[in-house]
Protein backbone atom coordinates (compact mmCIF):
# COMPACT_ATOMS: atom_id res chain seq x y z
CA UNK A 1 13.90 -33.69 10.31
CA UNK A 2 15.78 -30.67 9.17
CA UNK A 3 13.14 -29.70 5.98
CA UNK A 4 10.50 -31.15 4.51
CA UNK A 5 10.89 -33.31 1.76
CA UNK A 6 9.27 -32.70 -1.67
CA UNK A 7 7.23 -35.40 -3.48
CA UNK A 8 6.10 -35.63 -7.16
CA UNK A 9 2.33 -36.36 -6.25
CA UNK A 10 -0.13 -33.82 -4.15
CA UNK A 11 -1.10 -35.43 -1.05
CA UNK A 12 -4.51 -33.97 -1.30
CA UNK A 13 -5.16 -35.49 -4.47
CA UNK A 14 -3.75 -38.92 -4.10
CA UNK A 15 -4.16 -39.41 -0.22
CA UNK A 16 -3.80 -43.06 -0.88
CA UNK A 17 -0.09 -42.92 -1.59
CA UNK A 18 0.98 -41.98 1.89
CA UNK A 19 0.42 -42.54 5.79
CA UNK A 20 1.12 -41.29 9.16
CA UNK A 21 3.15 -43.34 11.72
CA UNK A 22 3.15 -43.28 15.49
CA UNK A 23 5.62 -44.93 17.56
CA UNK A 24 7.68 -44.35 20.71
CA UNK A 25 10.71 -42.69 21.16
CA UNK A 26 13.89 -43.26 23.62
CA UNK A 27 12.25 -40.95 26.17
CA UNK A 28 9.17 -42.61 25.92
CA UNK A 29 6.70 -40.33 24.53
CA UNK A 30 4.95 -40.31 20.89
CA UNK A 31 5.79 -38.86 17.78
CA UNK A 32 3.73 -39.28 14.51
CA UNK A 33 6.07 -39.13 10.99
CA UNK A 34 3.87 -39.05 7.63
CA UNK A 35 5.54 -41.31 5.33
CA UNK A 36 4.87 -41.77 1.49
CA UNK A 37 4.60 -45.13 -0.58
CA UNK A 38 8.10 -45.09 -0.97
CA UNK A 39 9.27 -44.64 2.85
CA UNK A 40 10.60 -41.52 2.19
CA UNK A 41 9.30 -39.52 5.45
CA UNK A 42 7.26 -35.98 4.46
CA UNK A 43 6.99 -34.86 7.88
CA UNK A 44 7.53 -35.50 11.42
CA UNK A 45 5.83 -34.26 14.88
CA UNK A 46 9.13 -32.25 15.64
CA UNK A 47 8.16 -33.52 19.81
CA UNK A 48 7.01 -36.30 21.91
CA UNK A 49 3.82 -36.04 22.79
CA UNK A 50 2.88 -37.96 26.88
CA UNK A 51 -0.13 -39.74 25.27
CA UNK A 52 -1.13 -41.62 22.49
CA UNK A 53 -4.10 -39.73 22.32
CA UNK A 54 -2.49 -36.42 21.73
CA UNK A 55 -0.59 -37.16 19.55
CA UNK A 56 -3.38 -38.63 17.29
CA UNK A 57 -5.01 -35.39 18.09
CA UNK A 58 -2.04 -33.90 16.63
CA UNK A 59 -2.53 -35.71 13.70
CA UNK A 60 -6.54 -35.36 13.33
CA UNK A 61 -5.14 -31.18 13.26
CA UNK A 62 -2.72 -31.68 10.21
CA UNK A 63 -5.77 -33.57 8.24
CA UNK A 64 -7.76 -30.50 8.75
CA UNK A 65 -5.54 -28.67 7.43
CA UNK A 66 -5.63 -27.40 3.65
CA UNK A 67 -4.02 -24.70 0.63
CA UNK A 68 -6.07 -22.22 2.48
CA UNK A 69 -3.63 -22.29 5.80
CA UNK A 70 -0.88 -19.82 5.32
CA UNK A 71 2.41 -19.65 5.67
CA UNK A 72 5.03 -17.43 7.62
CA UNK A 73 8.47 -16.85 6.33
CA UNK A 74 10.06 -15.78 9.35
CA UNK A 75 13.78 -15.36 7.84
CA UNK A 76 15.25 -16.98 10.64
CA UNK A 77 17.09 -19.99 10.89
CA UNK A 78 16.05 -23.00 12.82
């Protein structure tokens, strides 16, 4: 996923309206994609993770996560 997609509702305040994902990829590993109502895909893991585990424990991270966390505008491309 190239950018992250921009949605009408806050998924802080209406949770209910979207879900995370996990399924294999061609190599084999996890990845975890959060998806909204509509199947349009918010965000993805960006890498396979070797366990199931982890990458639940990557997800367990991003629902810690809140408006608080900052952000870095590096001004290079990816």
């Amino acid at each position: 996923m190239d950018s992250l997609t921009l949605v009408d509702t806050d998924i802080k305040s209406d949770p209910e309206h979207y879900h995370f994902e996990i399924c294999l990829d061609k190599k084999g590993e996890y990845r975890w994609v959060l998806k909204s109502d509509n199947g349009n895909i918010i965000a993805d893991s960006g890498k396979g993770y070797t366990t199931k585990q982890s990458c639940k424990n990557g997800i367990a991270i991003l629902q810690t996560i809140n408006r608080a966390t900052s952000v870095t505008d590096t001004g290079k491309a990816n």
